[in-house]
N, C-alpha and C. Protein backbone atom coordinates (compact mmCIF):
# COMPACT_ATOMS: atom_id res chain seq x y z
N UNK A 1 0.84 -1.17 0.00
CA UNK A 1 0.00 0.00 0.00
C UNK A 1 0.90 1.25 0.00
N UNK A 2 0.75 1.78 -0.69
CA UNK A 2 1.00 3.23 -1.44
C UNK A 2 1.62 3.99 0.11
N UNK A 3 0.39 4.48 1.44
CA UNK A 3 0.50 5.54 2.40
C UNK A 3 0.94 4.10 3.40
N UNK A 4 1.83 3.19 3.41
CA UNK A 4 2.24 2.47 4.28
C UNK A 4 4.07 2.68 3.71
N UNK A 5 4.39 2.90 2.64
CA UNK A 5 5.57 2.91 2.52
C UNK A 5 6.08 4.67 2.59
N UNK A 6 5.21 5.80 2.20
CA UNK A 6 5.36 7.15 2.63
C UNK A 6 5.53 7.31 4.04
N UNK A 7 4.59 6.45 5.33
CA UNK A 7 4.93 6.37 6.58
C UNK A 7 5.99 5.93 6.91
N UNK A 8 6.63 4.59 6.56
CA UNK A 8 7.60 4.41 6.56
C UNK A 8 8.92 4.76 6.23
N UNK A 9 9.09 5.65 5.52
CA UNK A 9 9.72 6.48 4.75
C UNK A 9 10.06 7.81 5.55
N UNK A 10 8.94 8.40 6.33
CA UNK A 10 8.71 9.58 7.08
C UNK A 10 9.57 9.03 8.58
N UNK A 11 9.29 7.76 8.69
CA UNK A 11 9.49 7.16 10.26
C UNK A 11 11.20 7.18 10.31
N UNK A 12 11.44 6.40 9.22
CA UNK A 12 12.85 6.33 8.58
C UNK A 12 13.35 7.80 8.59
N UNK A 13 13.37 8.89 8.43
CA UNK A 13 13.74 9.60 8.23
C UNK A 13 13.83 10.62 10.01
N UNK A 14 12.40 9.78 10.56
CA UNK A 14 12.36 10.68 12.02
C UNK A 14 13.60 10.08 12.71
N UNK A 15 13.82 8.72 12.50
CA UNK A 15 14.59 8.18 13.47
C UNK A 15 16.11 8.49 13.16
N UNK A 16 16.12 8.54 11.76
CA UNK A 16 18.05 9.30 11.36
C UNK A 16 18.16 10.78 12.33
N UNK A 17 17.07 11.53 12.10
CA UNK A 17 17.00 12.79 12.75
C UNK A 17 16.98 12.27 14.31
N UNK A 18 16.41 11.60 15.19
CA UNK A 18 16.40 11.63 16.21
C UNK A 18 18.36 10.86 16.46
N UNK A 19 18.41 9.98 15.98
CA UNK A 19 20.12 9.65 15.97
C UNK A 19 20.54 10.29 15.94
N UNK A 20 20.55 11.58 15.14
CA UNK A 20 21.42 12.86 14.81
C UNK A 20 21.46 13.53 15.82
N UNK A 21 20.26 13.59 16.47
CA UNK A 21 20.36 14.40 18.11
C UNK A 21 20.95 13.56 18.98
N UNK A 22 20.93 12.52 18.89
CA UNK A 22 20.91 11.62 20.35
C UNK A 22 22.84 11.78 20.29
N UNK A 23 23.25 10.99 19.17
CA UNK A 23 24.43 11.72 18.47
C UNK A 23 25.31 12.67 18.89
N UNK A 24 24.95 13.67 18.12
CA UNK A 24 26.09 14.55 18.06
C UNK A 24 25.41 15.59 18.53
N UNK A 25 24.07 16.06 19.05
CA UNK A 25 23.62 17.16 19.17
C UNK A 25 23.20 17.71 18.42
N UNK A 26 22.68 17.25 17.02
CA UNK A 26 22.12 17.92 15.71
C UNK A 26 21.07 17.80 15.35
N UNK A 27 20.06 18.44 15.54
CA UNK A 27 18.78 18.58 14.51
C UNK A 27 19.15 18.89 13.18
N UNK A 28 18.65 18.04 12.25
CA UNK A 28 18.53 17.94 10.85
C UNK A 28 17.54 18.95 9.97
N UNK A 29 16.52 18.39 10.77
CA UNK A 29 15.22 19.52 10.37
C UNK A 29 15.52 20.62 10.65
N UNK A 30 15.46 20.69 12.10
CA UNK A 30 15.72 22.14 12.73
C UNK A 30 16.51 23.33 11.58
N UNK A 31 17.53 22.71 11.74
CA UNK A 31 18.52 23.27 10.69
C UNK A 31 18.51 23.51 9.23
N UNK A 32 17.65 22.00 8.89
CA UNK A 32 17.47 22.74 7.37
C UNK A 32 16.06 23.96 7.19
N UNK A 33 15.23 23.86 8.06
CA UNK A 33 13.96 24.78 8.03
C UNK A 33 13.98 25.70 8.63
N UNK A 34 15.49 26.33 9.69
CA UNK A 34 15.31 27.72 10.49
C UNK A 34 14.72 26.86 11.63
N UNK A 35 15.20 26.38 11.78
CA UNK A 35 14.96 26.41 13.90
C UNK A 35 13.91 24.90 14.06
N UNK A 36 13.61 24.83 15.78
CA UNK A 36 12.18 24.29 15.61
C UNK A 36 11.41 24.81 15.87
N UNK A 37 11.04 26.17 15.83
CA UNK A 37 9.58 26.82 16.14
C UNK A 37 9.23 27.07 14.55
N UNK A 38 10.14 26.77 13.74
CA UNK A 38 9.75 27.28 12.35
C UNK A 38 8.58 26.45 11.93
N UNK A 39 7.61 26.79 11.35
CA UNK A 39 6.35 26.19 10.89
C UNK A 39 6.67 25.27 9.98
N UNK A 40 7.76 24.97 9.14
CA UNK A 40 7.65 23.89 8.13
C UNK A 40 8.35 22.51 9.38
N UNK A 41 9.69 23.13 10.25
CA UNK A 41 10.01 22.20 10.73
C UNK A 41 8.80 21.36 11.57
N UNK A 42 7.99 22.30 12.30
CA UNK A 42 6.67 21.84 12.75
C UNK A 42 5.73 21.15 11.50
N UNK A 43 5.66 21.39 10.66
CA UNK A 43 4.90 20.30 10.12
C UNK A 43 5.06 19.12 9.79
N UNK A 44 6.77 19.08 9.61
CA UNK A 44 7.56 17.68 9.19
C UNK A 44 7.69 17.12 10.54
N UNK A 45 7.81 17.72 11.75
CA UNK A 45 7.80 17.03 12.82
C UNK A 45 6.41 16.08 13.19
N UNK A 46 5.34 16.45 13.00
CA UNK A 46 3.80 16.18 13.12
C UNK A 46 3.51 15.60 11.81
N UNK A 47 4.06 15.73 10.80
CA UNK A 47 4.27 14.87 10.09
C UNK A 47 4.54 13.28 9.99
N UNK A 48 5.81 13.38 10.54
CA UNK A 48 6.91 12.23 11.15
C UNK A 48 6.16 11.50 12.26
N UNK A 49 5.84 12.02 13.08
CA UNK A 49 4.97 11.67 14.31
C UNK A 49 3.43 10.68 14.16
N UNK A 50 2.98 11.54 13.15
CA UNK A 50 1.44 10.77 12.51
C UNK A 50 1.67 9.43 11.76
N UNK A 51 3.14 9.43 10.55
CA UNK A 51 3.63 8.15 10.37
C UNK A 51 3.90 7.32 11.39
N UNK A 52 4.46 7.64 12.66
CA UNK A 52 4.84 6.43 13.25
C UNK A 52 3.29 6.05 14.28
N UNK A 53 2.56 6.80 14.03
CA UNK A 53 1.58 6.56 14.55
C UNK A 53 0.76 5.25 13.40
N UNK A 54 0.44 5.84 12.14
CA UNK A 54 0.00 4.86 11.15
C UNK A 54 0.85 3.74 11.08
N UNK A 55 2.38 3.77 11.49
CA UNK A 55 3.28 2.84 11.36
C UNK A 55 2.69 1.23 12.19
N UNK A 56 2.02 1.75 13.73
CA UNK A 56 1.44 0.95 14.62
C UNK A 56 0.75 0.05 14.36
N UNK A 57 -0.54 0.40 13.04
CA UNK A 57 -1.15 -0.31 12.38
C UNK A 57 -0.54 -1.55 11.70
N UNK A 58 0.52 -1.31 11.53
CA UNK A 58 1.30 -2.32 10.32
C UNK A 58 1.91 -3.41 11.43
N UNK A 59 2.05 -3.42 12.67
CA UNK A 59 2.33 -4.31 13.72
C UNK A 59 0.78 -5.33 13.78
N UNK A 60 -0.04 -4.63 13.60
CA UNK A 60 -1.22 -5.92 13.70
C UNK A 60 -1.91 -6.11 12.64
N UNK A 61 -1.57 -5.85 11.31
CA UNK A 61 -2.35 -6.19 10.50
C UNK A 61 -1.61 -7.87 10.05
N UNK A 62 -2.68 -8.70 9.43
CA UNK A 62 -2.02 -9.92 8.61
C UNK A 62 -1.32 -9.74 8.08
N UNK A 63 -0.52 -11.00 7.68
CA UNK A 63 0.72 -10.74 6.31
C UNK A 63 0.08 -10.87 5.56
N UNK A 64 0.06 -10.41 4.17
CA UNK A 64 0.16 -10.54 2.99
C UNK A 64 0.78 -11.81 2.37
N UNK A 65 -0.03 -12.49 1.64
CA UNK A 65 1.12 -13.64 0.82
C UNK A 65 1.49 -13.55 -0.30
N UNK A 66 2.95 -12.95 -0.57
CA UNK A 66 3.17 -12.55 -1.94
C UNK A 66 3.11 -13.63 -2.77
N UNK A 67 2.65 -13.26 -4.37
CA UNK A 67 2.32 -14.64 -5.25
C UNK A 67 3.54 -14.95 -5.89
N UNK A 68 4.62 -14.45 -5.48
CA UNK A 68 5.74 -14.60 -5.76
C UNK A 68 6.72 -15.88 -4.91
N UNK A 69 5.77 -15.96 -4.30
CA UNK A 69 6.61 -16.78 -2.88
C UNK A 69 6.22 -18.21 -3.77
């Protein structure tokens, strides 16, 4: 599904950024958008956040059986 790999993608990207802080002390976002009060960094943050929220879903749904298998 199409908005299961964009979440994932978003989640992937929260967690390099959160490494980056945990790290070296670097916000990624922060920095590329002007700060974190800046409104875009706020949207990619709540962004990021709502993926790993949809991400949750993907822990209890069935597998899929690819017809490839």
């Amino acid at each position: 599904m199409f908005i299961d790999r964009i979440a994932l993608i978003l989640v992937i990207v929260g967690a390099l950024n959160w490494g980056a802080v945990g790290l070296f002390s670097f916000d990624l976002v922060a920095w590329l958008c002007g700060g974190q009060a800046a409104i875009v960094s706020r949207i990619i943050y709540t962004a990021v956040a709502l993926a790993g929220i949809w991400c949750v879903s993907l822990l209890f749904r069935p597998r899929e059986i690819d017809a490839r298998e």
